[in-house]
Protein backbone atom coordinates (compact mmCIF):
# COMPACT_ATOMS: atom_id res chain seq x y z
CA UNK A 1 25.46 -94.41 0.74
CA UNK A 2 23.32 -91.62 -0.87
CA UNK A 3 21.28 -90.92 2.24
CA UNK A 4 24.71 -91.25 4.79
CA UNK A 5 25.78 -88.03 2.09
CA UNK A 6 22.54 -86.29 2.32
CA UNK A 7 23.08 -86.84 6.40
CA UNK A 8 26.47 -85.35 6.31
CA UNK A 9 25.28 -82.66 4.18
CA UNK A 10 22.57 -81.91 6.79
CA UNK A 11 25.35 -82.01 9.21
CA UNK A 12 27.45 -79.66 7.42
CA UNK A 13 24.85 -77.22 7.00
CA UNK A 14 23.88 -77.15 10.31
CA UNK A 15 27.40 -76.23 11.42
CA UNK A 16 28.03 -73.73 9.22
CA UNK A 17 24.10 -71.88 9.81
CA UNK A 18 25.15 -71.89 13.71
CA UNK A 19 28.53 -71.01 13.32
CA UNK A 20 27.16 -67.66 11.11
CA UNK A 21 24.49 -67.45 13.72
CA UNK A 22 27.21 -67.14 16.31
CA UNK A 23 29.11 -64.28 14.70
CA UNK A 24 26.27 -62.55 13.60
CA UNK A 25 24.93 -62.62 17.49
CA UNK A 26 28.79 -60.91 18.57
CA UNK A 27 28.84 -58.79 15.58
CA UNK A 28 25.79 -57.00 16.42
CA UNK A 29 26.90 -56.75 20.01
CA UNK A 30 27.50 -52.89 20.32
CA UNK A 31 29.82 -51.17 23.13
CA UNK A 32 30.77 -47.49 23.29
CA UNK A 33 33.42 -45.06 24.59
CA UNK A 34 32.38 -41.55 25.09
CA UNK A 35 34.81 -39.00 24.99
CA UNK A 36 35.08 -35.28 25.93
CA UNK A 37 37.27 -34.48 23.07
CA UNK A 38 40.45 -35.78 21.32
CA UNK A 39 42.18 -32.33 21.78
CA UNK A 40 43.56 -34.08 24.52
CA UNK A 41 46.47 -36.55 23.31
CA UNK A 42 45.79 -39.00 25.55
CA UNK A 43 42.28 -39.62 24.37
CA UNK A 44 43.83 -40.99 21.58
CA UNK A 45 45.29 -43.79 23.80
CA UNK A 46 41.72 -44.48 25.08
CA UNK A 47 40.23 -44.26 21.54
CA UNK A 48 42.35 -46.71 20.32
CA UNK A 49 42.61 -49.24 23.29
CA UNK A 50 38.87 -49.27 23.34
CA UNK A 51 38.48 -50.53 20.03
CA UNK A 52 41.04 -52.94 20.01
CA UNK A 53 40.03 -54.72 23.23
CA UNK A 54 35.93 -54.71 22.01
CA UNK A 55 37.53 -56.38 18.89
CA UNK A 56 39.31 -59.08 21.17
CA UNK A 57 36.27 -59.37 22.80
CA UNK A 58 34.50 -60.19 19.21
CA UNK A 59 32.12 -57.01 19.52
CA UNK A 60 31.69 -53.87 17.36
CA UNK A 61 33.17 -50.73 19.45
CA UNK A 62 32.47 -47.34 18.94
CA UNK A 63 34.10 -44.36 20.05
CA UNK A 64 32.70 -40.53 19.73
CA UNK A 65 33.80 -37.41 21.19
CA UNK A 66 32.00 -34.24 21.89
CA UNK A 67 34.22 -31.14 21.02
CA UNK A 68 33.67 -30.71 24.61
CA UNK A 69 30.34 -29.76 24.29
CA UNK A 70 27.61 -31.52 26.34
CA UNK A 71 25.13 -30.41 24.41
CA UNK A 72 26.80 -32.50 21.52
CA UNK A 73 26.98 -35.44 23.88
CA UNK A 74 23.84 -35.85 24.94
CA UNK A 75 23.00 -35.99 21.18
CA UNK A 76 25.53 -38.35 20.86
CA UNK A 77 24.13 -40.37 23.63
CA UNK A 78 20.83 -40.28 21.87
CA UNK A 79 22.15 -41.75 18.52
CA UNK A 80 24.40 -44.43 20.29
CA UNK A 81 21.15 -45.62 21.82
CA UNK A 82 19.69 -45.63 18.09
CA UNK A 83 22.40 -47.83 17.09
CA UNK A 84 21.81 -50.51 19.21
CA UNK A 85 24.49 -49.68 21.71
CA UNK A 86 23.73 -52.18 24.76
CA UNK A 87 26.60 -50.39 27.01
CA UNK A 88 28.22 -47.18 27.09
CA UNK A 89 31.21 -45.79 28.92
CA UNK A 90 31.16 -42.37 29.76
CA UNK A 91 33.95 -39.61 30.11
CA UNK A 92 31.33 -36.58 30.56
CA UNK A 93 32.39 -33.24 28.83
CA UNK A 94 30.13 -31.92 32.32
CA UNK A 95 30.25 -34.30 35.18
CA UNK A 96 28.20 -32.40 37.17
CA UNK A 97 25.28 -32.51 34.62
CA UNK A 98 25.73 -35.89 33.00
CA UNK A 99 23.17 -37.31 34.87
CA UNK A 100 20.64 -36.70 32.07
CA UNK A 101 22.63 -39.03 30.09
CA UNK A 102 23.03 -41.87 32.70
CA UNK A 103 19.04 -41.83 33.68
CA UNK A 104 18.03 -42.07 29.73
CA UNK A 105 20.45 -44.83 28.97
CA UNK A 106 18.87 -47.13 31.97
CA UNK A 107 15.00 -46.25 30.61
CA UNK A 108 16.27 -48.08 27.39
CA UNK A 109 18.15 -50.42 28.99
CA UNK A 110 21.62 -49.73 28.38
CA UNK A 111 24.11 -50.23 30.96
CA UNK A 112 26.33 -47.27 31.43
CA UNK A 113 29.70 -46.66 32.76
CA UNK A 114 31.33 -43.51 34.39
CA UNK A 115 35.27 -43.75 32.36
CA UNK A 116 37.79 -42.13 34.44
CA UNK A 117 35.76 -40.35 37.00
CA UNK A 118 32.56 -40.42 38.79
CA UNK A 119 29.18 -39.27 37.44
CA UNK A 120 26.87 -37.10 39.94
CA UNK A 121 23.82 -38.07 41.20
CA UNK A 122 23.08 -41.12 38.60
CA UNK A 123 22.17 -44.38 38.43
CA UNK A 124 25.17 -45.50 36.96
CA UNK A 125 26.03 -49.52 36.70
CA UNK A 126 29.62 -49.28 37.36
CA UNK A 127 32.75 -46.83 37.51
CA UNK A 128 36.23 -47.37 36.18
CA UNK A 129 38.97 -44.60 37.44
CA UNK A 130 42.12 -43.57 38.44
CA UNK A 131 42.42 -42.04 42.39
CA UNK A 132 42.61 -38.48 41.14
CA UNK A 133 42.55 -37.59 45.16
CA UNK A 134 45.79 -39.26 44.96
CA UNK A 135 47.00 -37.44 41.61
CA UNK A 136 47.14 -34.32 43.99
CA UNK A 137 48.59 -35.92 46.53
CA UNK A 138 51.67 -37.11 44.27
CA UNK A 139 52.60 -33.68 43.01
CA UNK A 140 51.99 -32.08 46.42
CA UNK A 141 54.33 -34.73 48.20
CA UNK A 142 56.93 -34.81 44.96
CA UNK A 143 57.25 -30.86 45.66
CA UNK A 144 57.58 -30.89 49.39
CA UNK A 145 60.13 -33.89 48.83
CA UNK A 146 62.39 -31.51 47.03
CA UNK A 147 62.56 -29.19 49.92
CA UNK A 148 60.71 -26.78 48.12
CA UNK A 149 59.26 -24.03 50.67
CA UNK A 150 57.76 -20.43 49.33
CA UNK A 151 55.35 -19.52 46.47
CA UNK A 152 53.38 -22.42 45.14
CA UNK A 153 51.19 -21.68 41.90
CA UNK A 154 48.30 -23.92 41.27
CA UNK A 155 46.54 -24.75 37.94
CA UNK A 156 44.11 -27.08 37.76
CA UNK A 157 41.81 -28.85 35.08
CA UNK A 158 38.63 -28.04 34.39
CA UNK A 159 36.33 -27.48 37.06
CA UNK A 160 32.92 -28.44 35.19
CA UNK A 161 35.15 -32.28 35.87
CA UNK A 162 34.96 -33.64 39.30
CA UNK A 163 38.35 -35.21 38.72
CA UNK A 164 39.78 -31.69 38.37
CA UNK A 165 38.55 -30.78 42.08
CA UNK A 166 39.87 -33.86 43.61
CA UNK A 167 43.25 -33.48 42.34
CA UNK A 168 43.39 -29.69 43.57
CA UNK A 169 41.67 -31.11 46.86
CA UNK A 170 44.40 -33.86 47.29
CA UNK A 171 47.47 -31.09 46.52
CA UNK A 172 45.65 -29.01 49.32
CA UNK A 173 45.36 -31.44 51.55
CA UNK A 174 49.09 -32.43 51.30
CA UNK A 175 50.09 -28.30 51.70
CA UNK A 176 47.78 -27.07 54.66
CA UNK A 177 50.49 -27.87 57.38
CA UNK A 178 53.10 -26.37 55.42
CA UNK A 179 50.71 -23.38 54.45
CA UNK A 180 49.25 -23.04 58.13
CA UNK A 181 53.15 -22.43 59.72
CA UNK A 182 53.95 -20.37 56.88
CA UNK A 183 56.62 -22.18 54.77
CA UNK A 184 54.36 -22.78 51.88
CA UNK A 185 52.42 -19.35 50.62
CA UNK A 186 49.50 -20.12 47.41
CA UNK A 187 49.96 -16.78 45.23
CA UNK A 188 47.57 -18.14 42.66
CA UNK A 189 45.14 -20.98 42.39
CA UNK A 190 42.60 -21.69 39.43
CA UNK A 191 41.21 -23.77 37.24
CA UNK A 192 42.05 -24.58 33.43
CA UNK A 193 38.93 -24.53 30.79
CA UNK A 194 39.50 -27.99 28.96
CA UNK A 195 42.63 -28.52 30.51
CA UNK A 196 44.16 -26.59 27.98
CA UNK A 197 47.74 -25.67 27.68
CA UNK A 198 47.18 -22.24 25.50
CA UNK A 199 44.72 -21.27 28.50
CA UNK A 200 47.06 -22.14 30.71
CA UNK A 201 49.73 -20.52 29.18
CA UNK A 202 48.33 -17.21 29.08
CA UNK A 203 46.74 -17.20 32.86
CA UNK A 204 50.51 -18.60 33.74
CA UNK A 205 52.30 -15.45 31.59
CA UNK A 206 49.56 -13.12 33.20
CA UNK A 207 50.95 -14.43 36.91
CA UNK A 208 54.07 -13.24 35.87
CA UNK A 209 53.70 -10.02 34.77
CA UNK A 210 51.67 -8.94 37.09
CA UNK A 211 54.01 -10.62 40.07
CA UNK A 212 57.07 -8.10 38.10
CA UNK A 213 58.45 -11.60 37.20
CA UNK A 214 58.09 -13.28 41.38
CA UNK A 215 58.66 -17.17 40.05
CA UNK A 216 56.84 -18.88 42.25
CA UNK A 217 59.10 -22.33 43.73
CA UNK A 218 56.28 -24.89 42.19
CA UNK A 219 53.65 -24.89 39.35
CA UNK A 220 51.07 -27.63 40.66
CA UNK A 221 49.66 -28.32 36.64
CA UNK A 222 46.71 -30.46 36.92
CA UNK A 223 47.77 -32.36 33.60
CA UNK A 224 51.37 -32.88 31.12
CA UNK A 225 49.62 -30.15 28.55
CA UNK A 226 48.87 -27.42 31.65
CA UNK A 227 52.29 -27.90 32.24
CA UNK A 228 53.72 -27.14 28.87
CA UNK A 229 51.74 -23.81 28.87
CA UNK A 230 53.07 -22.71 32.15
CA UNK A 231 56.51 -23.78 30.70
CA UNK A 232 55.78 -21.86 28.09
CA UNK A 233 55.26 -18.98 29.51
CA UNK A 234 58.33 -18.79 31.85
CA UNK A 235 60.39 -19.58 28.81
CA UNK A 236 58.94 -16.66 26.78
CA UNK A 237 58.78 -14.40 29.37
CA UNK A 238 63.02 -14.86 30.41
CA UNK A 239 61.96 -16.44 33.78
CA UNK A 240 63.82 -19.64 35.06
CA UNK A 241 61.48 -22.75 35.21
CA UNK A 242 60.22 -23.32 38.84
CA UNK A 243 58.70 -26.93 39.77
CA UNK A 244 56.38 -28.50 37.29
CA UNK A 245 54.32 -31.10 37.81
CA UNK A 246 51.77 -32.80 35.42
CA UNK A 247 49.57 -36.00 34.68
CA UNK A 248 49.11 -38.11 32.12
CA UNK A 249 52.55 -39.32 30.95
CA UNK A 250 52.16 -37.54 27.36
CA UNK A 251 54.57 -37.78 25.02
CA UNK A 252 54.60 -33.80 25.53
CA UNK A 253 55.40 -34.52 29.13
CA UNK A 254 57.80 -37.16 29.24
CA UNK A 255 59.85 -35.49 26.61
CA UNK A 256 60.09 -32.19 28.98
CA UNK A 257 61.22 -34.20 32.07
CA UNK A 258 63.60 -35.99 29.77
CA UNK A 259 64.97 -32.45 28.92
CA UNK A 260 64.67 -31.40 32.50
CA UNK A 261 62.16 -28.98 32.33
CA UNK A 262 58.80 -30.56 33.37
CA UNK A 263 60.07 -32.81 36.96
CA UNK A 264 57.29 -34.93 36.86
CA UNK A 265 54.18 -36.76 35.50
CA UNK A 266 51.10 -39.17 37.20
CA UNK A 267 51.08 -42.51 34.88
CA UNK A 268 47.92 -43.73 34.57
CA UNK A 269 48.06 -46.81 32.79
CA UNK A 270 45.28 -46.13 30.04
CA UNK A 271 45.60 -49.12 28.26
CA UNK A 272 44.22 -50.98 31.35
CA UNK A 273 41.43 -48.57 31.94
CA UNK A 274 40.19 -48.60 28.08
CA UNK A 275 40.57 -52.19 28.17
CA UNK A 276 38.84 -52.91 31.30
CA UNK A 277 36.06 -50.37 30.38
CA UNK A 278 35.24 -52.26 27.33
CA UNK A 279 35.89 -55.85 29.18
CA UNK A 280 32.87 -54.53 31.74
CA UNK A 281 30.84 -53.12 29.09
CA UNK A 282 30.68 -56.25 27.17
CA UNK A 283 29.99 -57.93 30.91
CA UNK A 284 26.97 -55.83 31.75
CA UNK A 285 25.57 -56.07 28.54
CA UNK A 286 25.54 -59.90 28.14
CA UNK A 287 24.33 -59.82 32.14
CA UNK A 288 27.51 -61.46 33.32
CA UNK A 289 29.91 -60.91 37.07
CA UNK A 290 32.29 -58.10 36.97
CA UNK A 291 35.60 -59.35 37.96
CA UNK A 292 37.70 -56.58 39.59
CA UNK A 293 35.46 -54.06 41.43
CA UNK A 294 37.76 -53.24 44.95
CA UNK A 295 35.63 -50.25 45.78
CA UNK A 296 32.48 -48.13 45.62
CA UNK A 297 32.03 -44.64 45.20
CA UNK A 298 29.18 -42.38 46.35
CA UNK A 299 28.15 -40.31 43.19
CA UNK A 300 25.33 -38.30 46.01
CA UNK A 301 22.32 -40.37 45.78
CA UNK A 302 24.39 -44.38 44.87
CA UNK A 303 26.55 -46.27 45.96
CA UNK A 304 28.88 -47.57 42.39
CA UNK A 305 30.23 -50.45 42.46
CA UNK A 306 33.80 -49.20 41.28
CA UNK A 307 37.40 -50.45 39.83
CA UNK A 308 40.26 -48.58 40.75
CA UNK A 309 43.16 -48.52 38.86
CA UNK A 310 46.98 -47.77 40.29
CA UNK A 311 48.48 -45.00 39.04
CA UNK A 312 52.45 -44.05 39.37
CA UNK A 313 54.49 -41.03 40.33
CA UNK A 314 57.08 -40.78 37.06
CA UNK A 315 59.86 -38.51 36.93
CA UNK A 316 63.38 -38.43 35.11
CA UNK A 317 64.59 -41.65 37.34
CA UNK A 318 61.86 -44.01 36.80
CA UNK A 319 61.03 -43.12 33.29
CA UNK A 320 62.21 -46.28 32.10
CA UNK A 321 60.91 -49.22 34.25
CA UNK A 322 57.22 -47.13 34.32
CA UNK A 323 56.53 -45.90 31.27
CA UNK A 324 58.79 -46.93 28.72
CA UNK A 325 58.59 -50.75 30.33
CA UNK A 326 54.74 -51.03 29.25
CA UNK A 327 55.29 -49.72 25.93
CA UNK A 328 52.95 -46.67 26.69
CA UNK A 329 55.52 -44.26 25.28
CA UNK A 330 58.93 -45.28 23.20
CA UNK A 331 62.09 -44.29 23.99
CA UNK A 332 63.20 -43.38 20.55
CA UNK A 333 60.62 -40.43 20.32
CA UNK A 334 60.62 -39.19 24.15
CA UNK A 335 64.32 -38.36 23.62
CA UNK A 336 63.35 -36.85 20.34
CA UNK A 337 63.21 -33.27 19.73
């Protein structure tokens, strides 16, 4: 009887050492989100989808942002790799120059990840994003299908991001025909350091004093804060609110085009990009398939395997069975004040 005890005892022991060894192995599992900034309010989103999903996942996640400064985040890079970090998504403060960042992850062996836009000329595992060609192409085709003709305005994001240049590319793309035979006229078009909505504001008042007050027919803002500025501006400055577009779905945004003053927003559902970049970073750490890649994307020198991710025109009408349907904003505080 004593030694069937002592064998049990064994037994237990043995269960709970491999059951400790278990979580220890996923607790020291390390995936990270790198951000730009969280200036931004939908970083936040990402931030905390991230970390919830790498939790599901039973992994530690960790999320850092740069202050926009890619000096900062290559030093971030460099102390993620410190940690133990086996995979890292990216959101570049400079996609044009992140490259640095991708090539010293692989020497370590880290598997890296370009979040929400492609990184140049890198040998990047995989890329999870939204068709930003396609952002453009929404706001350029929601605009023309309001019968707007005349002076279109354009302010984009930030053109040290490639995403930034794709959605002006996609609005232009949509306009030439309409620009070539004269209906459509581009009175100003430039990009927004940051994306932000003070920068915008000023460049949008600037337009208008300089114009004498000319309100151009559409504002083509390359994101929901953009927008606001160029609201901003025409509000402070006595001028009637032409067309504004946007992106993100923001709180900031959906509340305008509840109040009619923004017309519409791109949805990107960031939930299922955070949670799919931490999905495929715990993947390509462990050395596992990535379900879901339905594309590839030339970065200039490879060919990334990449997961796109549908995004949604949103405006006033289909506010509620877009947005407010997968919980990304709530009704009670859009129609807020």
């Amino acid at each position: 009887m004593k030694k069937l005890i002592n064998t049990y005892c064994l037994v237990f022991v043995g269960i709970i050492i491999l059951f400790t060894s278990c979580n220890m192995n996923r607790g020291n599992m390390k995936i990270a989100l790198m951000l730009p900034t969280l200036k931004i309010v939908r970083f936040e989103k990402d931030k905390e989808c991230f970390l919830s999903e790498a939790a599901k996942l039973g992994c530690e996640g960790i999320v850092v942002e740069a202050d926009n400064n890619e000096v900062s985040q290559l030093k971030q890079l460099e102390e993620l790799i410190k940690q133990g970090v086996k995979a890292i998504a990216i959101a570049a403060v400079n996609s044009n120059t992140a490259a640095v960042m991708v090539r010293l992850a692989k020497s370590k062996g880290v598997k890296t990840i370009a979040y929400d836009g492609i990184l140049t000329n890198s040998p990047l595992d995989y890329c999870i994003a939204f068709d930003n060609k396609k952002i453009g192409i929404m706001m350029a085709q929601y605009a023309l299908s309001k019968g707007l003709t005349g002076n279109y305005l354009i302010l984009g994001g930030d053109k040290s991001n490639l995403n930034a240049i794709s959605i002006t590319d996609g609005a232009l793309e949509v306009l030439t025909p309409s620009i070539k035979n004269g209906k459509i006229k581009i009175v100003f078009s430039g990009y927004i350091e940051t994306w932000n909505g003070d920068e915008a504001y000023y460049k949008m008042r600037k337009y208008l004093k300089l114009s004498s007050g000319d309100v151009p027919s559409v504002v083509l803002a390359a994101n929901d804060d953009i927008a606001n500025g160029a609201i901003r501006a025409c509000e402070e400055e006595g001028c009637p609110t032409p067309l504004v577009t946007g992106q993100d779905a923001s709180l900031i945004g959906c509340r305008s085009i509840m109040q009619g003053k923004q017309k519409m927003t791109v949805y990107k559902p960031i939930k299922k990009l955070a949670a799919m970049a931490a999905t495929v970073a715990y993947k390509a750490a462990k050395g596992e398939k990535i379900d879901g890649v339905n594309s590839s994307t030339n970065n200039g020198l490879y060919d990334i395997p990449t997961i796109i991710i549908d995004i949604q025109a949103v405006d006033k009408s289909n506010m509620e069975s877009t947005v407010l349907a997968d919980g990304f904003e709530k009704k009670d505080e859009i129609i807020a004040k």
